[in-house]
N, C-alpha and C. Protein backbone atom coordinates (compact mmCIF):
# COMPACT_ATOMS: atom_id res chain seq x y z
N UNK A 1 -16.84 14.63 19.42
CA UNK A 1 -17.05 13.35 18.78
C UNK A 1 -15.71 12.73 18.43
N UNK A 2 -15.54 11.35 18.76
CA UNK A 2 -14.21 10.67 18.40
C UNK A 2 -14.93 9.84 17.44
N UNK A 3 -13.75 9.02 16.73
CA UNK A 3 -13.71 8.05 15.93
C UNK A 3 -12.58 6.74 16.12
N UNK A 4 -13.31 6.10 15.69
CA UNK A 4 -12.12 4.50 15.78
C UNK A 4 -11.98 4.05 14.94
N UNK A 5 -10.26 3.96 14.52
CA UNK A 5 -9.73 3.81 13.01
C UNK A 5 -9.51 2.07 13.10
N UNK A 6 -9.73 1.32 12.42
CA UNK A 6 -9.15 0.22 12.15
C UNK A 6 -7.28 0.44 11.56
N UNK A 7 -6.65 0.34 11.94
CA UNK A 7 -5.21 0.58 12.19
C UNK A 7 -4.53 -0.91 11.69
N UNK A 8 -3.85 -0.30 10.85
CA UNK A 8 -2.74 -1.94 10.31
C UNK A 8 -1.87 -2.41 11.59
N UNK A 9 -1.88 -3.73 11.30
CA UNK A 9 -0.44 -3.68 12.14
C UNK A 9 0.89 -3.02 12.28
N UNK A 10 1.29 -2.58 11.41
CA UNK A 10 2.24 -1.57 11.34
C UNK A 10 2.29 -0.35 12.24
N UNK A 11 0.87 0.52 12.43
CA UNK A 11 0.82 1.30 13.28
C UNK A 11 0.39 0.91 14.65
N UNK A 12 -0.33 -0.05 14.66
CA UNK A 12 -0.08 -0.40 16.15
C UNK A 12 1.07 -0.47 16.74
N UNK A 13 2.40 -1.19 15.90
CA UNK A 13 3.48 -1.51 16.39
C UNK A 13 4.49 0.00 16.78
N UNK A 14 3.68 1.21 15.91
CA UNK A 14 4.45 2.65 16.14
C UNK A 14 3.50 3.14 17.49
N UNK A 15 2.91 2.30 17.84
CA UNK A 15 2.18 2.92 18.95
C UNK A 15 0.98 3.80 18.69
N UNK A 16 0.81 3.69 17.52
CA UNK A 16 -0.38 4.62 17.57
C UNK A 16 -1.83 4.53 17.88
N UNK A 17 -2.53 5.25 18.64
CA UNK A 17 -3.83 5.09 18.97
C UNK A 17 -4.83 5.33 18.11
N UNK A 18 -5.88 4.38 18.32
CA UNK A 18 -6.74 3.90 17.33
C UNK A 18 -8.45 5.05 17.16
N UNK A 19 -8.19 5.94 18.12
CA UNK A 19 -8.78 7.09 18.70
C UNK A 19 -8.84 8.36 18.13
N UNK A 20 -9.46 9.51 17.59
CA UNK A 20 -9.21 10.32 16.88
C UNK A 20 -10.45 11.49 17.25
N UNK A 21 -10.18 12.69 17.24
CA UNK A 21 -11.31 13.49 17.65
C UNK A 21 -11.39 14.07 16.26
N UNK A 22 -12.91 13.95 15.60
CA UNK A 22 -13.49 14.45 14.83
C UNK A 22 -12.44 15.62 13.75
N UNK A 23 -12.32 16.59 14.87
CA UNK A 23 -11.70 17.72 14.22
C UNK A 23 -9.66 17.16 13.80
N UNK A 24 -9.67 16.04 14.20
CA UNK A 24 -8.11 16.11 13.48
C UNK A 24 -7.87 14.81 12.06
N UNK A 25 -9.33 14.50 11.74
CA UNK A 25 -9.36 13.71 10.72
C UNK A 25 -9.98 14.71 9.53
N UNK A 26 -9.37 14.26 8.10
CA UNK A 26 -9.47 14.92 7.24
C UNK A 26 -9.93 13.80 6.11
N UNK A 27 -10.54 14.49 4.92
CA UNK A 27 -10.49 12.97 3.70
C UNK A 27 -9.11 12.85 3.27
N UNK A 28 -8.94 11.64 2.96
CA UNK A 28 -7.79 11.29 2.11
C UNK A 28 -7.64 11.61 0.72
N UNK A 29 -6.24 12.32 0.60
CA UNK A 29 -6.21 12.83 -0.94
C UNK A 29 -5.22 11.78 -1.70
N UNK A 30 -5.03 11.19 -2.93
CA UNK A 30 -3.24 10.47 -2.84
C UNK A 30 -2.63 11.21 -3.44
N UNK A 31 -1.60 11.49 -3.06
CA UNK A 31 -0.67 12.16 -3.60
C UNK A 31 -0.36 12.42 -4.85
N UNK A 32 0.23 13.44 -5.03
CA UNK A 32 0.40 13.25 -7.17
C UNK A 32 1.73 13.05 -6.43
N UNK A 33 2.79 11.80 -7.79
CA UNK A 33 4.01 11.08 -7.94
C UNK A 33 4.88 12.26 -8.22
N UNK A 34 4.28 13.05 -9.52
CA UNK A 34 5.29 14.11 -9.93
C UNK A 34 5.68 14.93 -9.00
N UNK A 35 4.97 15.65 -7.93
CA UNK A 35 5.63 16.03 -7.12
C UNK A 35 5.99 15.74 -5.82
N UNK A 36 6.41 14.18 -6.15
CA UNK A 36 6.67 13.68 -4.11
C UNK A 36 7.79 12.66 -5.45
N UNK A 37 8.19 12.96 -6.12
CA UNK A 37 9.31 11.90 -6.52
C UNK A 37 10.52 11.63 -5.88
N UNK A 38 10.47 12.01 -4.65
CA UNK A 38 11.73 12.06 -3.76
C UNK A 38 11.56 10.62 -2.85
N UNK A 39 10.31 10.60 -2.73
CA UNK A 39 9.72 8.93 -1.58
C UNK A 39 9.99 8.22 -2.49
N UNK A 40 10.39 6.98 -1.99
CA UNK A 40 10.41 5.15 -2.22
C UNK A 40 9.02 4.50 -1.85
N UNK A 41 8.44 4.40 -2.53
CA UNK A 41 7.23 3.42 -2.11
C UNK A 41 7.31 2.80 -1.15
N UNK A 42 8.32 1.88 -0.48
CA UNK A 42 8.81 1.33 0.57
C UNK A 42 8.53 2.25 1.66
N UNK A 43 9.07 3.84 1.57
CA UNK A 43 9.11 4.33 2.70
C UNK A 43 7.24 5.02 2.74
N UNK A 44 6.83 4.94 1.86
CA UNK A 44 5.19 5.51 2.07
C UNK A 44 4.56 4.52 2.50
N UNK A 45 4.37 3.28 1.97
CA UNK A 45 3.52 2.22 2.33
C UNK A 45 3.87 1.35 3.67
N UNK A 46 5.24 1.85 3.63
CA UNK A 46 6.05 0.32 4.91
C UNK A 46 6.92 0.88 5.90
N UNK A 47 7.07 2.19 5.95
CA UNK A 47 7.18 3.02 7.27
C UNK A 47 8.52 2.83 7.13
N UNK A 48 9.26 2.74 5.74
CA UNK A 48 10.49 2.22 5.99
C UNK A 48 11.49 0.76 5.85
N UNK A 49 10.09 -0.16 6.06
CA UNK A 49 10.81 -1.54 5.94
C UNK A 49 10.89 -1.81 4.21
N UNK A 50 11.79 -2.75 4.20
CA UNK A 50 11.71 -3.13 2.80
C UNK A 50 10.62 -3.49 2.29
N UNK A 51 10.31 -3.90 1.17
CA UNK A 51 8.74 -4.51 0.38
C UNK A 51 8.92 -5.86 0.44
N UNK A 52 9.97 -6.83 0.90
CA UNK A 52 9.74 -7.76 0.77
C UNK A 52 8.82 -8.72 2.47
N UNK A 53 9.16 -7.37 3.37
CA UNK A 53 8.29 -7.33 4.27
C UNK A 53 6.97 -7.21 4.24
N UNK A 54 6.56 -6.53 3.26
CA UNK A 54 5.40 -5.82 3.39
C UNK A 54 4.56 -6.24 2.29
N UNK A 55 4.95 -6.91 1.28
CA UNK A 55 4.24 -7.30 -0.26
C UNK A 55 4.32 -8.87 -0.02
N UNK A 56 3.16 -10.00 0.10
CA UNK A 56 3.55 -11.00 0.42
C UNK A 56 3.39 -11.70 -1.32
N UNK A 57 2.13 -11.54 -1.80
CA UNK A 57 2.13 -11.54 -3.26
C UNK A 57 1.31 -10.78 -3.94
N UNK A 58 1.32 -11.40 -5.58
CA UNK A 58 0.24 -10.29 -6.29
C UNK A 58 -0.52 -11.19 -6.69
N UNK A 59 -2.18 -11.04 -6.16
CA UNK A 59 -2.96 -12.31 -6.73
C UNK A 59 -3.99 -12.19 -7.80
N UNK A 60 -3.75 -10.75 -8.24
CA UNK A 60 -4.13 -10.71 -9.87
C UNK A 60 -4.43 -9.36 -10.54
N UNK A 61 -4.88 -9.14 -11.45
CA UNK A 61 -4.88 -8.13 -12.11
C UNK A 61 -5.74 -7.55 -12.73
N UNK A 62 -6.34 -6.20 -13.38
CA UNK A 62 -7.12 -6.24 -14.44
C UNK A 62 -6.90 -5.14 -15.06
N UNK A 63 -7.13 -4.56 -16.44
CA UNK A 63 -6.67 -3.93 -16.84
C UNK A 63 -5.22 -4.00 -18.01
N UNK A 64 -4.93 -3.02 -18.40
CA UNK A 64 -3.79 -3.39 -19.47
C UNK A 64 -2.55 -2.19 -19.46
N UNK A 65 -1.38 -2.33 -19.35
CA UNK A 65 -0.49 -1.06 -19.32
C UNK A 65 -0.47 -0.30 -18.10
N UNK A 66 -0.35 0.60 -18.36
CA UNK A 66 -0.02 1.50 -16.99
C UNK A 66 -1.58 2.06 -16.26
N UNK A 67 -2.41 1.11 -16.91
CA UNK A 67 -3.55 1.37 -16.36
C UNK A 67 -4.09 0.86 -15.55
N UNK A 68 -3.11 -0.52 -15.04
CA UNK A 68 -3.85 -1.73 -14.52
C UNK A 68 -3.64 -1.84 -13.07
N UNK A 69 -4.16 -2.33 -12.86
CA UNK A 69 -4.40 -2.78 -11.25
C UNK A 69 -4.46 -4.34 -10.64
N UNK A 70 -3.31 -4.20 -9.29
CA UNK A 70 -3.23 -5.07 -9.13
C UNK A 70 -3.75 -5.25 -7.96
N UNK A 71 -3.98 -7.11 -7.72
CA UNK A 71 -4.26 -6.94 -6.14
C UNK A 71 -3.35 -7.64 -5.30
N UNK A 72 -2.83 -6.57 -4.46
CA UNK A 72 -2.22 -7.16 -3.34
C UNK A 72 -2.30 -7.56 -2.22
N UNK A 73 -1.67 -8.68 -2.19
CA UNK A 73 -1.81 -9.33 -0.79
C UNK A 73 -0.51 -8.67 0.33
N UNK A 74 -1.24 -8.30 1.42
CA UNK A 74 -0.18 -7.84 2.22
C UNK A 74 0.48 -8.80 3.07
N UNK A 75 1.62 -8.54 3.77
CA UNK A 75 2.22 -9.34 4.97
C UNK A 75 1.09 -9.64 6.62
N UNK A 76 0.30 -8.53 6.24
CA UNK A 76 -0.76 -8.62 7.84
C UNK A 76 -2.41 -9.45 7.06
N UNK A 77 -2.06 -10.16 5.87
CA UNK A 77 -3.33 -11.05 5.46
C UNK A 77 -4.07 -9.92 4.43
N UNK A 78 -3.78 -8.53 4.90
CA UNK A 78 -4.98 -7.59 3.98
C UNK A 78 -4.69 -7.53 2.42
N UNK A 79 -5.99 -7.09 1.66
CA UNK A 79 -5.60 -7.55 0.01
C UNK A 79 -6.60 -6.22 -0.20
N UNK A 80 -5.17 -5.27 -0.91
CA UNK A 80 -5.62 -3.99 -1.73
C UNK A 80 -5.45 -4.18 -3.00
N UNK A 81 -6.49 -3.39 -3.82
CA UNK A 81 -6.28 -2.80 -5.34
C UNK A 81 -5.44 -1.65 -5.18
N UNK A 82 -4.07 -1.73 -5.99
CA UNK A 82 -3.01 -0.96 -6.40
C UNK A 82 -2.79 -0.54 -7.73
N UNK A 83 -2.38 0.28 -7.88
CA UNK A 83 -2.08 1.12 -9.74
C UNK A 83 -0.86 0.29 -9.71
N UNK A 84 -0.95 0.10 -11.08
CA UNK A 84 0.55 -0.07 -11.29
C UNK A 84 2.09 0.71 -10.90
N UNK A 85 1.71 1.99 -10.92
CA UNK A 85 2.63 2.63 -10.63
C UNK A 85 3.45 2.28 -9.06
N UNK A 86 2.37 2.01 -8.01
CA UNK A 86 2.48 1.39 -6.83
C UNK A 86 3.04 -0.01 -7.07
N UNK A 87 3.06 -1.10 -7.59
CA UNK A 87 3.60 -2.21 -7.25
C UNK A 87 4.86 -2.17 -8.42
N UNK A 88 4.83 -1.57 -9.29
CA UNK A 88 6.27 -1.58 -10.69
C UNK A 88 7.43 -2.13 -10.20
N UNK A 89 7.64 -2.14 -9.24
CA UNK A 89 9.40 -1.69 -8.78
C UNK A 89 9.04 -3.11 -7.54
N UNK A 90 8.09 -4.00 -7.29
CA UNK A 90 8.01 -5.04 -6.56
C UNK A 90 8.66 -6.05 -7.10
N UNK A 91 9.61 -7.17 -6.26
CA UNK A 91 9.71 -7.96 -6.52
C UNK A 91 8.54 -9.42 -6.56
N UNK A 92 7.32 -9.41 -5.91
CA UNK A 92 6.09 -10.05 -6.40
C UNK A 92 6.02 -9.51 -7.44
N UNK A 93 5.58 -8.69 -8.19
CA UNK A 93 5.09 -8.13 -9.60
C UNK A 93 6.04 -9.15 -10.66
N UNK A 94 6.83 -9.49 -10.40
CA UNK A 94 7.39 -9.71 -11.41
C UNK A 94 7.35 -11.34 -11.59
N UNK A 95 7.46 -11.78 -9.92
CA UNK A 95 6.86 -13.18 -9.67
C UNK A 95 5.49 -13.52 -10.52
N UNK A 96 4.98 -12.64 -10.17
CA UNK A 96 3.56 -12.73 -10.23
C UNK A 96 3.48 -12.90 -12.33
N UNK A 97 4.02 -11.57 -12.93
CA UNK A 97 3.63 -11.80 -14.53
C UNK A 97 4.40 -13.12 -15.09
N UNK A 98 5.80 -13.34 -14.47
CA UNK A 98 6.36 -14.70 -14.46
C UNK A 98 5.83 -15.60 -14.71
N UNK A 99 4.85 -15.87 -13.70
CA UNK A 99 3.69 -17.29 -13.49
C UNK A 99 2.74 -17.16 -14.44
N UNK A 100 2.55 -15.55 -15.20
CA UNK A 100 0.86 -15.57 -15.71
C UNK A 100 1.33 -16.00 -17.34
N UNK A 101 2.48 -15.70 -17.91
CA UNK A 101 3.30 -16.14 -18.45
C UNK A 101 3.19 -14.56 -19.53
């Protein structure tokens, strides 16, 4: 049995195929921060490119403190809910509380 991943643009552009046999897909876990504090968000989410590539804005929020969540709009149109911990260090984030005042 295969499967067909809907694939960002990003990995299309690494060439990767959108194809997968059963046995080499797993669930997704996210990572704990404390022990991967060595990655740049940049290099987990954007394969490397900067965030100003990859974060087009932040179009809102909910929540309060380090609890909150934002939603982002990506550079390929897509719009995820992110922890704060994920967007902190964005230059949108800061656009973004800027404007909310």
């Amino acid at each position: 049995t295969t499967f067909e991943l809907d694939l960002s643009p990003e990995l299309w552009a690494c060439g990767l195929h959108p194809r997968f046999h059963a046995s080499k897909l797993h669930p997704c876990i996210p990572n704990d921060d404390i022990h991967f504090l060595a990655q740049s968000q940049d290099e987990v989410l954007g394969f490397g490119m900067p965030d100003s590539t990859i974060v087009s804005s932040i179009q809102a929020h909910k929540g309060k403190g380090k609890d909150a969540m934002f939603l982002v709009q990506w550079s390929t149109g897509q719009e995820t809910w992110e922890p704060y911990p994920v967007v902190q260090q964005l230059t949108p984030l800061s656009d973004y509380l800027e404007a909310a005042g």
